[in-house]
Every structure is written in C-alpha cells, then in structure tokens.
PDB file of N, CA and C in Angstrom:
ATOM      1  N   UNK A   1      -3.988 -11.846   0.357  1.00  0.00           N
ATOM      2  CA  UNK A   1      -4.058 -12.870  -0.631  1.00  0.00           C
ATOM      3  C   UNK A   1      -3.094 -12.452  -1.740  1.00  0.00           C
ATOM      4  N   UNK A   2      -2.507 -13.260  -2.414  1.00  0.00           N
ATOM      5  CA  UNK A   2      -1.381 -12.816  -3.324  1.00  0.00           C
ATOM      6  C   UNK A   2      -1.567 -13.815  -4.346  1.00  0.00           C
ATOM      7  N   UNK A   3      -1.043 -13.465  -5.583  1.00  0.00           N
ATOM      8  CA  UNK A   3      -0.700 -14.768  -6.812  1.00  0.00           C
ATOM      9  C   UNK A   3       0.171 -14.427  -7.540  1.00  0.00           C
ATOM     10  N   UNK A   4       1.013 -15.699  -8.006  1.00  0.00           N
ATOM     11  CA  UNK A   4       2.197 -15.260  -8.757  1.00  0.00           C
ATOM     12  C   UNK A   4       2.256 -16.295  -9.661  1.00  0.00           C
ATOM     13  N   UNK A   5       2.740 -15.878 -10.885  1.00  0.00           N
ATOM     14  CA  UNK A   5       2.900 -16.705 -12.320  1.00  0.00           C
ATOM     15  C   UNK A   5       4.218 -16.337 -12.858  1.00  0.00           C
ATOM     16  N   UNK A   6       4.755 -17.985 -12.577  1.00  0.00           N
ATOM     17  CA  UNK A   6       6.263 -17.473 -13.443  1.00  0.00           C
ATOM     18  C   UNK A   6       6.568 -18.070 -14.668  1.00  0.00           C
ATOM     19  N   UNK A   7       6.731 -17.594 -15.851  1.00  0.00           N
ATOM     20  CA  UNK A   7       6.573 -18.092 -17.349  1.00  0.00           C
ATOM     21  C   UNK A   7       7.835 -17.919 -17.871  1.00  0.00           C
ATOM     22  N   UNK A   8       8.594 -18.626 -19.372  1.00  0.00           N
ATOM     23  CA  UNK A   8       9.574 -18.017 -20.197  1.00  0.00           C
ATOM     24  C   UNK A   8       8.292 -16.945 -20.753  1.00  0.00           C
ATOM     25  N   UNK A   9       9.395 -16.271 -21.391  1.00  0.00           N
ATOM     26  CA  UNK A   9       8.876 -15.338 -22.428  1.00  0.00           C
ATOM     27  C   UNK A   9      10.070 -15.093 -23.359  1.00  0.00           C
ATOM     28  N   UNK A  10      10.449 -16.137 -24.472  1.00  0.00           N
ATOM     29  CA  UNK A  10      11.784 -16.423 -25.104  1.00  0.00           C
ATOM     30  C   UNK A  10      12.868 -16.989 -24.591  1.00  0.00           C
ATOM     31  N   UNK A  11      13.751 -16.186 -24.330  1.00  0.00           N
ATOM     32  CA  UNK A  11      14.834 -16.478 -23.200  1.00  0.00           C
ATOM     33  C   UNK A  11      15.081 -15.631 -22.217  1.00  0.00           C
ATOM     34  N   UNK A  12      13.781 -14.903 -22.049  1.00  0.00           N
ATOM     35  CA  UNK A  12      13.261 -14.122 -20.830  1.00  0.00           C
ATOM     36  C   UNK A  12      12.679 -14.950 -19.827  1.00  0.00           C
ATOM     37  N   UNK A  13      13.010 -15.123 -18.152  1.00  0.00           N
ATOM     38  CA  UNK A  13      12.569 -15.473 -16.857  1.00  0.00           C
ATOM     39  C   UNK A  13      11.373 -14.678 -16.833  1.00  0.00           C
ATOM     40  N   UNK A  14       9.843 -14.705 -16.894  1.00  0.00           N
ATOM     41  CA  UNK A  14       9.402 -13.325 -16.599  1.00  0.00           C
ATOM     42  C   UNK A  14       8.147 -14.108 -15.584  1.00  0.00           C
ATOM     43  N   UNK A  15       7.284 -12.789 -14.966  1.00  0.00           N
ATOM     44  CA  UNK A  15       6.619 -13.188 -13.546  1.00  0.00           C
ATOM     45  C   UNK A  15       5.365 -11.996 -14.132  1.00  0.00           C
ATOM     46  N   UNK A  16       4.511 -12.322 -13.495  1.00  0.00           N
ATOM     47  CA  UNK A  16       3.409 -11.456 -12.814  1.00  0.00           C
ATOM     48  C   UNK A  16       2.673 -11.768 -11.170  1.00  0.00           C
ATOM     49  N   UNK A  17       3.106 -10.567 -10.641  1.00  0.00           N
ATOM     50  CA  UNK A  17       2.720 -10.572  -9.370  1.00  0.00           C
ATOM     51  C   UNK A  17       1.089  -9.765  -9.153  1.00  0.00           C
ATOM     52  N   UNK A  18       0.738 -10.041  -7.972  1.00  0.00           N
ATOM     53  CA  UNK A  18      -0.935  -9.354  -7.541  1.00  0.00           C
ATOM     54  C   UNK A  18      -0.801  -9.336  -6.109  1.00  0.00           C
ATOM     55  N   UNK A  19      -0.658  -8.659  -4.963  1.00  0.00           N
ATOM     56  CA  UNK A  19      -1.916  -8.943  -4.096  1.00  0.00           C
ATOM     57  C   UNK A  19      -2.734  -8.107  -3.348  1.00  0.00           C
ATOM     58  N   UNK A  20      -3.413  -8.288  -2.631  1.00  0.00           N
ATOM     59  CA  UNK A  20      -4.480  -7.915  -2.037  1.00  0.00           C
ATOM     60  C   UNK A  20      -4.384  -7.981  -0.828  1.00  0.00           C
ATOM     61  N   UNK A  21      -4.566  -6.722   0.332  1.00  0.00           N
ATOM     62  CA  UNK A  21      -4.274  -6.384   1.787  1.00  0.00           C
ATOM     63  C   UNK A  21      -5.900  -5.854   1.928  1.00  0.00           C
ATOM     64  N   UNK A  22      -6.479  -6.997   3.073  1.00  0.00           N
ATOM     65  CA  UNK A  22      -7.975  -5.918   3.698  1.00  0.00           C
ATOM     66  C   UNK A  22      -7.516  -6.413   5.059  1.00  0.00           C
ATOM     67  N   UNK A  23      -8.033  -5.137   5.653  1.00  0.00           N
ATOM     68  CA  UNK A  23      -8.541  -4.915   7.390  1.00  0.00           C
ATOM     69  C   UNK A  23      -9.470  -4.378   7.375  1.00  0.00           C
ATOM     70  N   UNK A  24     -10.356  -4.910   8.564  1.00  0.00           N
ATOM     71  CA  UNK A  24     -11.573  -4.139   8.379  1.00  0.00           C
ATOM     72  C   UNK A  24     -11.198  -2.890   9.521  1.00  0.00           C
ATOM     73  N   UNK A  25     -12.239  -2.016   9.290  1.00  0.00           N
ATOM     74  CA  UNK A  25     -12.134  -1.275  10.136  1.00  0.00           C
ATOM     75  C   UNK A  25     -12.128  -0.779  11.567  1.00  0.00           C
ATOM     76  N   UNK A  26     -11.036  -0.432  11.997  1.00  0.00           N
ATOM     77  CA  UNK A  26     -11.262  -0.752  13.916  1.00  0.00           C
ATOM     78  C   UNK A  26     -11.221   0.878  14.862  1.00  0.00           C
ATOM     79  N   UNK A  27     -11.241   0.593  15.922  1.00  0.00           N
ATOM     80  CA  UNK A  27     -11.466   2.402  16.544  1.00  0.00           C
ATOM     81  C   UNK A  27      -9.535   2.806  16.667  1.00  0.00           C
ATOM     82  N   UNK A  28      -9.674   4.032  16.213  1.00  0.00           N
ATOM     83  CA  UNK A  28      -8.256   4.787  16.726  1.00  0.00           C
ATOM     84  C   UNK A  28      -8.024   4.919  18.230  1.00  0.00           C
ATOM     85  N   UNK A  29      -9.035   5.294  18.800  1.00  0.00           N
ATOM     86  CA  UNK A  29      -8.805   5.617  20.271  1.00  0.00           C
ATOM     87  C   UNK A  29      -9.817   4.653  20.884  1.00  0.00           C
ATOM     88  N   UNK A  30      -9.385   4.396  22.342  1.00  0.00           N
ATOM     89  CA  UNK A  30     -10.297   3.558  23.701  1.00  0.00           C
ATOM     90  C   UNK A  30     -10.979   4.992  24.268  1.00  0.00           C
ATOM     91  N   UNK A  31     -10.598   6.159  24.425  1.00  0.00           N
ATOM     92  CA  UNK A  31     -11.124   7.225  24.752  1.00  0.00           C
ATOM     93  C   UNK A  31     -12.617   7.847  23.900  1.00  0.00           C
ATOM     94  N   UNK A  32     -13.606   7.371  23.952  1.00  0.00           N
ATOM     95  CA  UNK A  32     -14.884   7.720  23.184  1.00  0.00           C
ATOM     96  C   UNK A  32     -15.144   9.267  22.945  1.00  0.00           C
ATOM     97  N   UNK A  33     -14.854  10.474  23.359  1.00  0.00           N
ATOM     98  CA  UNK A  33     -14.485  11.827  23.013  1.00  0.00           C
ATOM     99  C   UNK A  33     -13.606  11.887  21.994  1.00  0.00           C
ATOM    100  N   UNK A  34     -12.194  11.192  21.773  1.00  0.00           N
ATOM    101  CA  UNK A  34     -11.388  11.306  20.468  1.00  0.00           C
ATOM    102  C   UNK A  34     -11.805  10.549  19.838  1.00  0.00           C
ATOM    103  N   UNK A  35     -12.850   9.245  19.848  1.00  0.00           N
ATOM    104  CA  UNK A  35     -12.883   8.680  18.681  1.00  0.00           C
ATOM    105  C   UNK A  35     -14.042   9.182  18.148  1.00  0.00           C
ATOM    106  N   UNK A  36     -15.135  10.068  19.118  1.00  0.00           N
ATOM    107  CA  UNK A  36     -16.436  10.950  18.285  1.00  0.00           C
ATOM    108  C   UNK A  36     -15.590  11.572  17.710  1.00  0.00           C
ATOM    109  N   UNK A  37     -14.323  12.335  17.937  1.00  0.00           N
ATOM    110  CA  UNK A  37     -14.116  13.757  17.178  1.00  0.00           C
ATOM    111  C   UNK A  37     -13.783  13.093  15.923  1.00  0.00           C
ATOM    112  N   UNK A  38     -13.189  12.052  15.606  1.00  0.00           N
ATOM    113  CA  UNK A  38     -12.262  11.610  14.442  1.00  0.00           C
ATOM    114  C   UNK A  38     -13.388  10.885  13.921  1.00  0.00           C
ATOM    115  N   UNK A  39     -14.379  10.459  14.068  1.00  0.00           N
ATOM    116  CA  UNK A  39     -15.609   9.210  13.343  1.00  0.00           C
ATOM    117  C   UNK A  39     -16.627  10.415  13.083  1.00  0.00           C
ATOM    118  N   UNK A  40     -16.257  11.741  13.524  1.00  0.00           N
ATOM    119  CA  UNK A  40     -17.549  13.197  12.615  1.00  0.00           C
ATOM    120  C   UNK A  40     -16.516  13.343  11.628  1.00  0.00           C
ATOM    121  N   UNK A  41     -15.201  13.263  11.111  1.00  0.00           N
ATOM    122  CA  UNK A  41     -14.560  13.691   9.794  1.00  0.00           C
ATOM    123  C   UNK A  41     -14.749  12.540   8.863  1.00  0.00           C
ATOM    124  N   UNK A  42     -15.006  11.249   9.752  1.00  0.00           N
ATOM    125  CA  UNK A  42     -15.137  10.532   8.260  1.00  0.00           C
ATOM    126  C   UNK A  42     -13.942   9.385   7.863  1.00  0.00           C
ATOM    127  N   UNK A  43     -13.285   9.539   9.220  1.00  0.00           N
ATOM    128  CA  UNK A  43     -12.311   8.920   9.040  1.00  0.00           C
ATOM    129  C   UNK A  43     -12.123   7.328   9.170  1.00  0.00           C
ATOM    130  N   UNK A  44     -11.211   6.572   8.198  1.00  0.00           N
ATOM    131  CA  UNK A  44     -11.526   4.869   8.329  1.00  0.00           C
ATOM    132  C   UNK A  44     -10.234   4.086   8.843  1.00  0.00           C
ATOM    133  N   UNK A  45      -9.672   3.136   9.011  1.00  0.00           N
ATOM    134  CA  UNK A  45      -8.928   2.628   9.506  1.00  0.00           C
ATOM    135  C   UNK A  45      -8.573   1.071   8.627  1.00  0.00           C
ATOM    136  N   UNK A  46     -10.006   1.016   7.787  1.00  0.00           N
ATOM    137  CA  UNK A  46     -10.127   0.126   6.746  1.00  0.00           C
ATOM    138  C   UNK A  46      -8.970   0.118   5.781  1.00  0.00           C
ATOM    139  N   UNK A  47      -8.614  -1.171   5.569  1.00  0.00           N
ATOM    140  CA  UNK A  47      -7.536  -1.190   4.719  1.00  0.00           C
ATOM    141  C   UNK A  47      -7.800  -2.298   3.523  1.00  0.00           C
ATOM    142  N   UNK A  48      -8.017  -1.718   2.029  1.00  0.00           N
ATOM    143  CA  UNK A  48      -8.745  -2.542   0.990  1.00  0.00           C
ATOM    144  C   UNK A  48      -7.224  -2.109   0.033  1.00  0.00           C
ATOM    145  N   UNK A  49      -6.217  -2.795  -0.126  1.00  0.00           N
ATOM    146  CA  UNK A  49      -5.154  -2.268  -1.202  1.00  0.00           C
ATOM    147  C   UNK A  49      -4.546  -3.201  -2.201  1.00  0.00           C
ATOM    148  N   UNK A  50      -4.344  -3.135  -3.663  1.00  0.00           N
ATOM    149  CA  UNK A  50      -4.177  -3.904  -4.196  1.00  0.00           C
ATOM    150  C   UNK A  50      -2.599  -3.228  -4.697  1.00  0.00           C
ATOM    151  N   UNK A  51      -1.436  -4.343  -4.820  1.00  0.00           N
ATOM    152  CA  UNK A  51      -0.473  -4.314  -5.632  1.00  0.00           C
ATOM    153  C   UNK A  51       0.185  -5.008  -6.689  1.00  0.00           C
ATOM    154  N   UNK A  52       0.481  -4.494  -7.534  1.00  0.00           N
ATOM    155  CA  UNK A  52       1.125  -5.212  -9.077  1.00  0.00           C
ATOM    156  C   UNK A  52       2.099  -5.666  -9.194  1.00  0.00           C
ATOM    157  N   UNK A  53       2.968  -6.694 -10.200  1.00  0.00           N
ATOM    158  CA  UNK A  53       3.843  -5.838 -10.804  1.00  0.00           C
ATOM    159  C   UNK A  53       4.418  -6.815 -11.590  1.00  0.00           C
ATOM    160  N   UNK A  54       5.004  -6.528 -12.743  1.00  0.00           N
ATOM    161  CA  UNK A  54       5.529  -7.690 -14.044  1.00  0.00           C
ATOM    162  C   UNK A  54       7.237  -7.724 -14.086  1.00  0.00           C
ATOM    163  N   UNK A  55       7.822  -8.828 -14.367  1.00  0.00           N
ATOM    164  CA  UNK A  55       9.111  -8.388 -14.480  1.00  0.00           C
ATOM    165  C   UNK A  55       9.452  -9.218 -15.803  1.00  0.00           C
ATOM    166  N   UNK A  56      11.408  -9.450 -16.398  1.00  0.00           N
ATOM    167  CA  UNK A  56      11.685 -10.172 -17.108  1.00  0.00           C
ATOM    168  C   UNK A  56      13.115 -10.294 -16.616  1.00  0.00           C
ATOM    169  N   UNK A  57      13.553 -11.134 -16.222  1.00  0.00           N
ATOM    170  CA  UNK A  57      15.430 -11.481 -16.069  1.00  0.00           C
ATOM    171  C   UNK A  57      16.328 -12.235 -17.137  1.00  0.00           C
ATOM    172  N   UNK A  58      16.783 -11.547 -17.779  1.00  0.00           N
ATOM    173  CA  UNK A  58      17.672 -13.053 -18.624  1.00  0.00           C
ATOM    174  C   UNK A  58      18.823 -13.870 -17.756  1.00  0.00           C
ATOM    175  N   UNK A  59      19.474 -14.242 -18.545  1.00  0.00           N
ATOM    176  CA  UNK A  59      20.652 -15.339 -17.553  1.00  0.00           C
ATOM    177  C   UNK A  59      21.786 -13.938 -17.139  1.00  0.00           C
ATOM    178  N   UNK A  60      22.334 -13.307 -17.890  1.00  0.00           N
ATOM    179  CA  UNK A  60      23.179 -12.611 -17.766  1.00  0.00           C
ATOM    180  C   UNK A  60      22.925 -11.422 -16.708  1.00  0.00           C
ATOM    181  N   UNK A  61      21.962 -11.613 -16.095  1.00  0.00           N
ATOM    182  CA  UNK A  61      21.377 -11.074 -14.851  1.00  0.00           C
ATOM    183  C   UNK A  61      21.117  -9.277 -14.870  1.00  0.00           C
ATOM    184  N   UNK A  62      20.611  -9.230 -16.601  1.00  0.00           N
ATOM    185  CA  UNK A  62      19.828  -7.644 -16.477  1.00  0.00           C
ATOM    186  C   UNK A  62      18.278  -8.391 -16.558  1.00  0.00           C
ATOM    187  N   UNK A  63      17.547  -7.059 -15.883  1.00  0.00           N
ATOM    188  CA  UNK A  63      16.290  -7.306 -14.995  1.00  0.00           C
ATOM    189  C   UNK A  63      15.399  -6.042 -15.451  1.00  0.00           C
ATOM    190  N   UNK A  64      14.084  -6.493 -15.536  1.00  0.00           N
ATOM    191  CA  UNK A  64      13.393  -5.031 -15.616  1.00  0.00           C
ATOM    192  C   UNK A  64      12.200  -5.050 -14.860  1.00  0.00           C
ATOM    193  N   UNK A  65      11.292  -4.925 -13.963  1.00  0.00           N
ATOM    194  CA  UNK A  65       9.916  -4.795 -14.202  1.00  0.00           C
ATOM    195  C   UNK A  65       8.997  -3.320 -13.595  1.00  0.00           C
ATOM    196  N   UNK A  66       8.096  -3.708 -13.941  1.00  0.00           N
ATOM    197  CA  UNK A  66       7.234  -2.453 -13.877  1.00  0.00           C
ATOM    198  C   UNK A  66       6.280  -3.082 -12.257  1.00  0.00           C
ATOM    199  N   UNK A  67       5.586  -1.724 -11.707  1.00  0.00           N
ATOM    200  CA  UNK A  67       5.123  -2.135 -10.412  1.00  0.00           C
ATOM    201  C   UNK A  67       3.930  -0.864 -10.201  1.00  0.00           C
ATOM    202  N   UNK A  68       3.383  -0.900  -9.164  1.00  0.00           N
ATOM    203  CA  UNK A  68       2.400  -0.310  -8.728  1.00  0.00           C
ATOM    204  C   UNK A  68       2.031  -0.495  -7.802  1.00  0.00           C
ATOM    205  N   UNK A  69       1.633   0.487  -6.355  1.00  0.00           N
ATOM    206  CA  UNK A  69       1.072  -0.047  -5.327  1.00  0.00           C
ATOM    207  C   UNK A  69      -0.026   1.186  -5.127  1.00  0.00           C
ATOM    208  N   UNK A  70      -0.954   0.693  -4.497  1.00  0.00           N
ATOM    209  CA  UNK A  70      -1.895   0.904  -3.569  1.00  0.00           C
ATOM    210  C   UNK A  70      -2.797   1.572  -5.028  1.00  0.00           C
ATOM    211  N   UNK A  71      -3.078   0.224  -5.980  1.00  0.00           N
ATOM    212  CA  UNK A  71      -3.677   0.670  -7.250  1.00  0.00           C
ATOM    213  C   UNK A  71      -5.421   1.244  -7.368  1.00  0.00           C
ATOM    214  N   UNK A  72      -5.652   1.398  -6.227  1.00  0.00           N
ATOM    215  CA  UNK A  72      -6.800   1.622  -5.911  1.00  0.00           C
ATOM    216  C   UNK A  72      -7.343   3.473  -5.393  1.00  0.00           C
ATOM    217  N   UNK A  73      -6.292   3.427  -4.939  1.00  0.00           N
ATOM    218  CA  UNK A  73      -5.555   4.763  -4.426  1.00  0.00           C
ATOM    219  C   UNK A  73      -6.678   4.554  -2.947  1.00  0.00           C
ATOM    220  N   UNK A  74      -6.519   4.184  -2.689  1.00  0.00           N
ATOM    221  CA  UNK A  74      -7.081   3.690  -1.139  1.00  0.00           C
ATOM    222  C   UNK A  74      -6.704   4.645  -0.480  1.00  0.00           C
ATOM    223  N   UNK A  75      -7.202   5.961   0.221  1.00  0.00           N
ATOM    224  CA  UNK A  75      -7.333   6.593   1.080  1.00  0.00           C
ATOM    225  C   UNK A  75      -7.568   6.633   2.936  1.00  0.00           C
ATOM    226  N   UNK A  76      -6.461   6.794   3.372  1.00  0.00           N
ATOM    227  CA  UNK A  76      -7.096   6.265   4.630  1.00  0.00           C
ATOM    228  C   UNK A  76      -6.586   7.069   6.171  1.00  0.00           C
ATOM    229  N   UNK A  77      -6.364   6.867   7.047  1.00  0.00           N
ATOM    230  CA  UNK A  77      -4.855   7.614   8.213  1.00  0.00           C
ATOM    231  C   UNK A  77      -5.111   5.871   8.963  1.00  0.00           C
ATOM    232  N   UNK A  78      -3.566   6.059   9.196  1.00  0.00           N
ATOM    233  CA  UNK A  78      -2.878   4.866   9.599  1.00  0.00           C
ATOM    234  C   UNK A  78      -2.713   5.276  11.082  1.00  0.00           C
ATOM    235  N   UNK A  79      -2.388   6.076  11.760  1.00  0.00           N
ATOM    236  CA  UNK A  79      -2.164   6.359  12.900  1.00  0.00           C
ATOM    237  C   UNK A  79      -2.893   7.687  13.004  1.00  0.00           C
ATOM    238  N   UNK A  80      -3.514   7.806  14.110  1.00  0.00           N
ATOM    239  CA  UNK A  80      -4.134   9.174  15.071  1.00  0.00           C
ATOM    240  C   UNK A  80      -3.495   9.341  16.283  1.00  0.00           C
ATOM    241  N   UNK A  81      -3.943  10.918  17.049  1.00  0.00           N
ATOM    242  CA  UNK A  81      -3.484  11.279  17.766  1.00  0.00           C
ATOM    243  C   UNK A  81      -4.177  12.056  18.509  1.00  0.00           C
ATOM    244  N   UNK A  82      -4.076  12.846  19.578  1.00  0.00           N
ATOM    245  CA  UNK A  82      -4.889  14.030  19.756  1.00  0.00           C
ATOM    246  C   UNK A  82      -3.675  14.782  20.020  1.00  0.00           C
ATOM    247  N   UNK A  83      -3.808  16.341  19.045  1.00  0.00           N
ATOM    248  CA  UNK A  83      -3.078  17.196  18.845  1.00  0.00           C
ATOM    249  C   UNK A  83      -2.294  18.130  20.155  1.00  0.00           C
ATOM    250  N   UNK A  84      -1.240  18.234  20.056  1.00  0.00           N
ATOM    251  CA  UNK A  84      -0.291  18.593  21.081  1.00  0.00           C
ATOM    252  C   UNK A  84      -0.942  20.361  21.454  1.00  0.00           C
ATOM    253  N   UNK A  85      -0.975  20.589  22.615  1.00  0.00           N
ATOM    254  CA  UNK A  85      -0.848  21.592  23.255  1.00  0.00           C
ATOM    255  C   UNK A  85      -2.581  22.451  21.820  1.00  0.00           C
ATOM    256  N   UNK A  86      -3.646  21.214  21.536  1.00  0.00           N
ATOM    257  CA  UNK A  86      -4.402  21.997  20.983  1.00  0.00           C
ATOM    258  C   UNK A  86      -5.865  21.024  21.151  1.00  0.00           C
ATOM    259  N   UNK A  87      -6.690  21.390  22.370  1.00  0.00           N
ATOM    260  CA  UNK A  87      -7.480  20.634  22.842  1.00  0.00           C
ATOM    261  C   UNK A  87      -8.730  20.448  21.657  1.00  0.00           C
ATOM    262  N   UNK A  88      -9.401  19.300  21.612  1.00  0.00           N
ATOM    263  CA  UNK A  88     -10.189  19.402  20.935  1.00  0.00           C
ATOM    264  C   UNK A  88      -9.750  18.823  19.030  1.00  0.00           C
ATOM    265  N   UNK A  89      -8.147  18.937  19.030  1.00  0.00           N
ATOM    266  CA  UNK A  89      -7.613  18.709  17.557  1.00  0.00           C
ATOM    267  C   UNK A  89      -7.567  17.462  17.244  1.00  0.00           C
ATOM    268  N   UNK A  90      -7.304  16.607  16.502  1.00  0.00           N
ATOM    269  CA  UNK A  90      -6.591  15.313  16.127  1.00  0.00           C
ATOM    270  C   UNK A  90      -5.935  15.533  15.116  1.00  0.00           C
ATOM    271  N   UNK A  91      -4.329  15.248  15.084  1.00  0.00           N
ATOM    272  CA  UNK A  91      -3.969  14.971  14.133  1.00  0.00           C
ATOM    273  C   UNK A  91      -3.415  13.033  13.922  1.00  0.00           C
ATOM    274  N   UNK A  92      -3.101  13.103  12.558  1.00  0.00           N
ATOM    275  CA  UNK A  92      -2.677  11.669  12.092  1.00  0.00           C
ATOM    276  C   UNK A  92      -2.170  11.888  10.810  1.00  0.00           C
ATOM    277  N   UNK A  93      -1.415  10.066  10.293  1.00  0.00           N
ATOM    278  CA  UNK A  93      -0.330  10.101   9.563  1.00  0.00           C
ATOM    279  C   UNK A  93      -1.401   9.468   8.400  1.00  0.00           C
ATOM    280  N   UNK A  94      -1.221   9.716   6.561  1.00  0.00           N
ATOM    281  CA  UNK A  94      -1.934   9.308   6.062  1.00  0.00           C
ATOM    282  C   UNK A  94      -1.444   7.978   5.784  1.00  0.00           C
ATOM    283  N   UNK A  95      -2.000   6.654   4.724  1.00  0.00           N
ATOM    284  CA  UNK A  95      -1.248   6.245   3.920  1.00  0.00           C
ATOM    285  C   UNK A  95      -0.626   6.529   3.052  1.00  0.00           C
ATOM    286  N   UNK A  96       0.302   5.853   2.225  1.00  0.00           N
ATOM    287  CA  UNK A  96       1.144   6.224   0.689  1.00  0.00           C
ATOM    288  C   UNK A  96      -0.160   6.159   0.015  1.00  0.00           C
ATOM    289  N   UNK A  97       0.138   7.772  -0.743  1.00  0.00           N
ATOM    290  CA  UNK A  97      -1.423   7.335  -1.888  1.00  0.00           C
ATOM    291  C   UNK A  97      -0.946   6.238  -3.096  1.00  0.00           C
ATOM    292  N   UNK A  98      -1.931   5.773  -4.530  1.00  0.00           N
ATOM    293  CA  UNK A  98      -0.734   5.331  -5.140  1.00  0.00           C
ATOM    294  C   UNK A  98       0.488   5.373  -5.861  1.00  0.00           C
ATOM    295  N   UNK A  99       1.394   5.054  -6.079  1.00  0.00           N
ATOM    296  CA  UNK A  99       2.806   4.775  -6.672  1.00  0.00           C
ATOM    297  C   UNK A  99       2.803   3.862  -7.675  1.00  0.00           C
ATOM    298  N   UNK A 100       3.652   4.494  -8.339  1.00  0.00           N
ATOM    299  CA  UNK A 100       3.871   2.914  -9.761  1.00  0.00           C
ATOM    300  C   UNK A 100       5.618   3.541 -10.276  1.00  0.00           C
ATOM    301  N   UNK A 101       6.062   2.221 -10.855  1.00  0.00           N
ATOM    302  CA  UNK A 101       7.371   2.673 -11.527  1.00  0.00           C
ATOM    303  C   UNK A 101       7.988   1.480 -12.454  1.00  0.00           C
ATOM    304  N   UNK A 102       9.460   1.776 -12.670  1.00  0.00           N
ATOM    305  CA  UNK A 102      10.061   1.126 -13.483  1.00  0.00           C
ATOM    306  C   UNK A 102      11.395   0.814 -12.869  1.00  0.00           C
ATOM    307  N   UNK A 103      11.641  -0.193 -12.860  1.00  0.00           N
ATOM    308  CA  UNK A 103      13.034  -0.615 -11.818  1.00  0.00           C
ATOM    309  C   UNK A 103      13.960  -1.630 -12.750  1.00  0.00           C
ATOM    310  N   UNK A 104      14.950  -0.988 -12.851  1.00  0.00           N
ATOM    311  CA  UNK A 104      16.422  -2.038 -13.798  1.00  0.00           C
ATOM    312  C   UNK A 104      17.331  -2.085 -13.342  1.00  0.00           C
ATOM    313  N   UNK A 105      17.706  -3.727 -13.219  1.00  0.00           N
ATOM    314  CA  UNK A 105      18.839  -4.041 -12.233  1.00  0.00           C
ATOM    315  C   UNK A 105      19.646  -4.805 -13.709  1.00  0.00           C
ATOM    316  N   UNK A 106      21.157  -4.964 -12.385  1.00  0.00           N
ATOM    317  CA  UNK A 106      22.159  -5.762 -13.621  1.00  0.00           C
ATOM    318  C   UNK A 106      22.909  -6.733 -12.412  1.00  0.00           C
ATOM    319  N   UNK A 107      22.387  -7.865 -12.173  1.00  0.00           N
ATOM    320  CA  UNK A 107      23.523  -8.425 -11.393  1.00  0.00           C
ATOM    321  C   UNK A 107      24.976  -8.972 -11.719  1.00  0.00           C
ATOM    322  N   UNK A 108      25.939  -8.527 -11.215  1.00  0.00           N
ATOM    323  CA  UNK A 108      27.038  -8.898 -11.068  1.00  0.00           C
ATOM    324  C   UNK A 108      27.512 -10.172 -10.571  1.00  0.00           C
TER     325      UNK A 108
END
C-alpha cells in the first residue's frame, strides 16, 4: 500500500511519500527436518516494512529529499539454506536492517 502527496511549498515542487510491504509468513524449506531446524531459532519469513521519504525540486532542477527504509527495523532472513559440507547447519541471507539519508541532485 503506498500514498503520495504532491504540494507547492513557495516555489518549491515538494512530495511526501509512505509505503507499506506485508507478507505473511511462509515455510523456507518443503523438507520438514530443515524447516524444524530453522522454526527452533525463531526464524520468520514475515515481511511487515514501512518506507518514507520527503523531497523539494525547484524549476532550475536542484532537488533534495530525505528518505528512510525499513523504518521499523523489521528483522527477518530472506533466503535459507542448509549449510554446505555441515550437516545439521542452516545458513541464510538477512534483510537490509534500517537505512535513512539525504540525496541532492542538480539536473542538467
């Protein structure tokens, strides 16, 4: 779900952005041995993430806005595995925890 508002702000173009990413939670593995080993750590597949972000453009095409993702700091692993040449292991990749910044452009 997303929303966006685009306003002057003087002779500033400016915006506020939002949205919102859910999945519910589903199994890593069809193999029921790797998905006991990985569902005793606790692990989710659930995806609840919210992102920001404000900007301002004038005509002369300098730009600024500020941003943020995964403002929740939503914790999760995106991909699993069962660990190479180590029976019994799982490894997996996490998500981006969150991020925020400041971005200035100048179009030409």
């Amino acid at each position: 779900m997303g929303f966006n508002y685009d306003f002057a702000l003087g002779d500033w173009d400016s915006y506020v952005r939002a949205d919102w990413q859910y999945s519910a939670d589903t199994a890593f593995f069809d193999d029921p041995t790797n998905e006991a080993l990985i569902d005793s750590v606790g692990y989710s597949r659930e995806v609840n993430e919210i992102n920001a972000s404000a900007g301002f453009e004038k005509d002369n095409g300098l730009s600024v806005s500020v941003w943020a993702r995964n403002l929740l700091d939503d914790q999760r692993i995106t991909t699993a595995f069962p660990s190479v040449a180590q029976t019994g292991s799982i490894s997996g990749y996490p998500n981006q925890p969150r991020t925020y910044g400041v971005t200035l452009r100048k179009r030409f």
